[in-house]
Protein backbone atom coordinates (compact mmCIF):
# COMPACT_ATOMS: atom_id res chain seq x y z
CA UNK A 1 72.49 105.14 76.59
CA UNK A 2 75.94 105.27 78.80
CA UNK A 3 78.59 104.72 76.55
CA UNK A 4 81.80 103.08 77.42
CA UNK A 5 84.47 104.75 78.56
CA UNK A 6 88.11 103.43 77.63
CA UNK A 7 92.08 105.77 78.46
CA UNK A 8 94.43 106.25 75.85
CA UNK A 9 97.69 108.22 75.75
CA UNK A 10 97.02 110.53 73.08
CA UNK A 11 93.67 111.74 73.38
CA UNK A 12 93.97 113.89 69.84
CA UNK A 13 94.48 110.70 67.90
CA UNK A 14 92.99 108.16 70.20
CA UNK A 15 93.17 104.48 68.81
CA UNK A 16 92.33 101.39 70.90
CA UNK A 17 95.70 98.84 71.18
CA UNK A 18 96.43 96.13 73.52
CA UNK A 19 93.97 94.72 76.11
CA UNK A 20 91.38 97.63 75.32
CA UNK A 21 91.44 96.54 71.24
CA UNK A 22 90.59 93.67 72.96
CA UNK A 23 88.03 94.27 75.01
CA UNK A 24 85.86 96.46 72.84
CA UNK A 25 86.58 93.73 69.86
CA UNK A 26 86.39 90.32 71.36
CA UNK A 27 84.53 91.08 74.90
CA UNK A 28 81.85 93.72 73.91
CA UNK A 29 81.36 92.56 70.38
CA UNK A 30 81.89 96.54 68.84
CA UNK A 31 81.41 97.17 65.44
CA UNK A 32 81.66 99.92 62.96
CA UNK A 33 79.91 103.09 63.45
CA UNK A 34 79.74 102.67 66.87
CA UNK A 35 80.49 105.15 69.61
CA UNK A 36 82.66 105.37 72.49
CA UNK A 37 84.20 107.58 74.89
CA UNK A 38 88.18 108.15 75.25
CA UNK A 39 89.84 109.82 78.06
CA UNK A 40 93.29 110.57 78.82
CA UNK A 41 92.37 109.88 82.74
CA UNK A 42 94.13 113.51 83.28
CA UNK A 43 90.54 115.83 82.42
CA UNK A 44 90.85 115.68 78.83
CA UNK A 45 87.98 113.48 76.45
CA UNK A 46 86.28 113.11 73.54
CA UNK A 47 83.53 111.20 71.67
CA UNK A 48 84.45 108.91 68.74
CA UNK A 49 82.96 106.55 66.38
CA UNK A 50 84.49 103.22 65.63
CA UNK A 51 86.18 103.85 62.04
CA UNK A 52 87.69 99.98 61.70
CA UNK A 53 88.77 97.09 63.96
CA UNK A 54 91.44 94.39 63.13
CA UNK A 55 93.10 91.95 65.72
CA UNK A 56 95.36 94.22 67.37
CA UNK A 57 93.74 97.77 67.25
CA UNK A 58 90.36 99.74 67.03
CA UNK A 59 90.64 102.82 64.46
CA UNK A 60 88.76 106.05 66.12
CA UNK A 61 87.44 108.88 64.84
CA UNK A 62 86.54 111.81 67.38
CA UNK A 63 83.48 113.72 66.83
CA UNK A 64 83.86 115.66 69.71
CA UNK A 65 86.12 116.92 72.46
CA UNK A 66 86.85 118.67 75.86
CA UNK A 67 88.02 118.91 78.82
CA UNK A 68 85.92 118.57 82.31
CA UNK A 69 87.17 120.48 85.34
CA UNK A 70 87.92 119.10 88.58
CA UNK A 71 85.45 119.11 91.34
CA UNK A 72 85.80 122.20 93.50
CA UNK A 73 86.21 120.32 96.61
CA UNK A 74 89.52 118.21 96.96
CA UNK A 75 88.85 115.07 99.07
CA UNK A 76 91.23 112.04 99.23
CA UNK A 77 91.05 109.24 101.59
CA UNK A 78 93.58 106.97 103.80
CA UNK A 79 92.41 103.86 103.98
CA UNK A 80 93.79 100.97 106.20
CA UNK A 81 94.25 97.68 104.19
CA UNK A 82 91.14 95.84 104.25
CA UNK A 83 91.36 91.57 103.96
CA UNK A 84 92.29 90.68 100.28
CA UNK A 85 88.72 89.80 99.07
CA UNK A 86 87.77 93.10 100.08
CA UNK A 87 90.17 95.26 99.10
CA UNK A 88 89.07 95.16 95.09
CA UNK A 89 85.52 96.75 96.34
CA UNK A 90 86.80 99.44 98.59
CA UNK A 91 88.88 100.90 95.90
CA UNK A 92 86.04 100.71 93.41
CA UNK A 93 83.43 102.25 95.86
CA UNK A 94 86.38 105.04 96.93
CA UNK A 95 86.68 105.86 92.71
CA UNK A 96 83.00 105.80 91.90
CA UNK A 97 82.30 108.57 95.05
CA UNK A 98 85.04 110.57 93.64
CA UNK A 99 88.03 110.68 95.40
CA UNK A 100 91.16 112.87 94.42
CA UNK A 101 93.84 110.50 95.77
CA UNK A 102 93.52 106.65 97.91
CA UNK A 103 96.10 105.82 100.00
CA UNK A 104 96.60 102.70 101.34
CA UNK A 105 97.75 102.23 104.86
CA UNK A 106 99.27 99.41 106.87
CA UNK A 107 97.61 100.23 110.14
CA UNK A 108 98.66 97.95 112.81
CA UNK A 109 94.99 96.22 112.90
CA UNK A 110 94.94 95.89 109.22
CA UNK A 111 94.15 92.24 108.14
CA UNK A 112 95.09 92.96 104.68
CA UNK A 113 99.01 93.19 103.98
CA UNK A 114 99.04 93.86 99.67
CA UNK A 115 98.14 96.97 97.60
CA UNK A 116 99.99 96.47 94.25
CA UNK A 117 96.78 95.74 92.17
CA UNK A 118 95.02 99.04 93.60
CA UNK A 119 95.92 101.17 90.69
CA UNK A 120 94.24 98.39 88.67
CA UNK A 121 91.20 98.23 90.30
CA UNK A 122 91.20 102.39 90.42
CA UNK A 123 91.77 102.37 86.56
CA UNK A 124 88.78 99.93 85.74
CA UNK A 125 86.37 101.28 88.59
CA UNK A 126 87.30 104.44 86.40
CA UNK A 127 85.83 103.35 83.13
CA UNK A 128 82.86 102.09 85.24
CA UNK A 129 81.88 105.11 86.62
CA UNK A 130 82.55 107.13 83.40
CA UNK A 131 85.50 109.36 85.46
CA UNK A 132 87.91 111.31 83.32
CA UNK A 133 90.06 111.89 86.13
CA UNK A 134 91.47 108.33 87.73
CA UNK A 135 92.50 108.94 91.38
CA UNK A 136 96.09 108.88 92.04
CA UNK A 137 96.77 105.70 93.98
CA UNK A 138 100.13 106.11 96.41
CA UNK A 139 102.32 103.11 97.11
CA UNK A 140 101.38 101.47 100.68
CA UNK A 141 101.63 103.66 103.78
CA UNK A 142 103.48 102.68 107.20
CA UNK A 143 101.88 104.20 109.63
CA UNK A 144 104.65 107.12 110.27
CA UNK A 145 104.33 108.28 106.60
CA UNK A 146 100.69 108.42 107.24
CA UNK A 147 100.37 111.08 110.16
CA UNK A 148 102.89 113.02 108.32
CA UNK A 149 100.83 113.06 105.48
CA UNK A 150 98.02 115.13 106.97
CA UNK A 151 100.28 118.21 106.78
CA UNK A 152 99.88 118.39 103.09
CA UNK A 153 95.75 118.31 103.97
CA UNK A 154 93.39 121.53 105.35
CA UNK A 155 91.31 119.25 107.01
CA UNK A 156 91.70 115.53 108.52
CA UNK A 157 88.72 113.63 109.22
CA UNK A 158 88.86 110.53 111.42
CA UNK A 159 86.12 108.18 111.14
CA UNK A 160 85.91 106.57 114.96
CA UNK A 161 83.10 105.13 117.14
CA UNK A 162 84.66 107.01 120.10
CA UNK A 163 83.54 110.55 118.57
CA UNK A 164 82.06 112.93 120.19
CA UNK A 165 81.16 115.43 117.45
CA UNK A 166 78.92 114.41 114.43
CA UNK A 167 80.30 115.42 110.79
CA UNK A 168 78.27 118.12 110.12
CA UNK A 169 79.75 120.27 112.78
CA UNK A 170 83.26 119.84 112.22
CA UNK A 171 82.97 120.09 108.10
CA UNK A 172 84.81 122.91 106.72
CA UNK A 173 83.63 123.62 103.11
CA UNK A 174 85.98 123.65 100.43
CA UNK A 175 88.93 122.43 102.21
CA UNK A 176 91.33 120.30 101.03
CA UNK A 177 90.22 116.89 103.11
CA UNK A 178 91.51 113.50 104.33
CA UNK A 179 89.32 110.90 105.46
CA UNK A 180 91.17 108.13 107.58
CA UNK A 181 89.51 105.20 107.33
CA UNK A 182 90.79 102.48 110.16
CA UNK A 183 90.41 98.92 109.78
CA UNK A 184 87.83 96.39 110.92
CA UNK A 185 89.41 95.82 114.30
CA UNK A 186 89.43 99.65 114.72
CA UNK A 187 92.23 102.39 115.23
CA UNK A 188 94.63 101.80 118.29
CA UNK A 189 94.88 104.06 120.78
CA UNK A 190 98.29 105.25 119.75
CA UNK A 191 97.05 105.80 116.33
CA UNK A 192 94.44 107.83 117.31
CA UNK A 193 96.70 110.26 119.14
CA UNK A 194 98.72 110.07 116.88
CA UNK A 195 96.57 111.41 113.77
CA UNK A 196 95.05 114.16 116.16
CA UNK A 197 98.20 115.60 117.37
CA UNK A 198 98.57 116.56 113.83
CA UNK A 199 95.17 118.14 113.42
CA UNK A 200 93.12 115.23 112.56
CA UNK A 201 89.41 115.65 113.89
CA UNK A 202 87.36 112.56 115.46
CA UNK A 203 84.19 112.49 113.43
CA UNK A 204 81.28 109.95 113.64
CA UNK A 205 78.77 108.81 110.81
CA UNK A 206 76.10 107.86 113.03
CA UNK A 207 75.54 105.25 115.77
CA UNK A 208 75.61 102.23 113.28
CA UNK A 209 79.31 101.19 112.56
CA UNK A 210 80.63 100.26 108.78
CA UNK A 211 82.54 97.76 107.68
CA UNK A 212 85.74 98.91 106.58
CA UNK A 213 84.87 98.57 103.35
CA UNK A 214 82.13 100.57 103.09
CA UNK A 215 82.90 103.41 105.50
CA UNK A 216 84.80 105.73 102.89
CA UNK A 217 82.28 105.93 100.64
CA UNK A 218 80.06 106.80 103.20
CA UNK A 219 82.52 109.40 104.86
CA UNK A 220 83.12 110.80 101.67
CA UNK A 221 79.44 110.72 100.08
CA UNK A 222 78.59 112.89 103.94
CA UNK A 223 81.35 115.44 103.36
CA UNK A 224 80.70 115.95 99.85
CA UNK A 225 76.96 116.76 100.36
CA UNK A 226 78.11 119.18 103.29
CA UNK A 227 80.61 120.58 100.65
CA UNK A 228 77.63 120.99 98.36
CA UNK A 229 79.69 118.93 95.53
CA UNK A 230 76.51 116.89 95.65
């Protein structure tokens, strides 16, 4: 049996406050002598058992700890804003593959224009997925600040229909990797250039093209099989 994940700040004395008292009281109907797993979303966990519950808190005692190591591999991805009622599932899709790092990106197709409630959607797509890392989430990305971000990456991955070369020949393993993910009307022209002048890498998933939504995890899922993560 999975059991459910919840973050805490102090990971040596975890107790459940606020909306995750809550939601393991009122929501999952906890009791006593149950278990649960804590994490400080930085590496660090443990295993506890439910000591008491009142209204406002959850009383835990750990019967185990440690610490998990990140993945090898170091993939993040850039993704251009997707429309609102999409946006919730590509972040949760981009957290349950594993990502390092999302950053959102205000491409100039992009039908979506808000990212505030990313980090939300990371944090709970987190617990889901029983991660004890969450990804970092940056603020929203103009499209400048987003070519100059490659630098800081080994390897830049551009996920276009136009591509010549499939994945698998341009993969380098181990690198540090960003996966740009454009949005459903596609990268411009100037974009394009503009990410490859800086190193970026046209790369194609196949002849069948994604929704925006749905392409990272698929981009990242590829590389990290050609990584041998998976």
């Amino acid at each position: 049996m999975l059991l459910q994940l919840f973050f805490v700040e102090d990971i040596n004395n975890p107790e459940l406050t606020g909306d995750n008292a809550h939601h393991a009281d009122r929501v999952l109907r906890m009791s006593v002598g149950e278990e649960l797993l804590v994490s400080d979303g930085a590496g660090k966990w443990a295993r506890c058992s439910i000591a008491s519950i009142s209204k406002k808190s959850v009383v835990l005692n750990v019967i185990e700890s440690g610490f998990e190591q990140l993945e090898a591999s170091n993939i993040s991805v850039l993704q251009a804003l997707p429309k609102s009622d999409r946006a919730k599932e590509t972040v949760e899709l981009l957290t349950a593959s594993g990502v390092s790092a999302i950053y959102p990106w205000q491409s100039a197709r992009s039908i979506g224009k808000e990212s505030e409630k990313w980090s939300v959607a990371a944090i709970e797509a987190s617990k889901q997925s029983r991660r004890f890392y969450i990804p970092m989430v940056s603020e929203k990305l103009e499209t400048a600040r987003a070519v100059s971000l490659c630098k800081d990456f080994e390897q830049v991955l551009i996920c276009h229909q136009s591509a010549t070369k499939q994945l698998s020949e341009v993969v380098k393993p181990s690198a540090k990797t960003l996966i740009v993910i454009g949005p459903e009307g596609g990268l411009t022209d100037q974009e394009l250039e503009e990410f490859e002048a800086v190193g970026g890498q046209v790369i194609k998933l196949g002849r069948p093209v994604l929704r925006s939504a749905h392409a990272g995890i698929a981009a990242v899922s590829a590389v990290s099989a050609l990584m041998k993560v998976w």
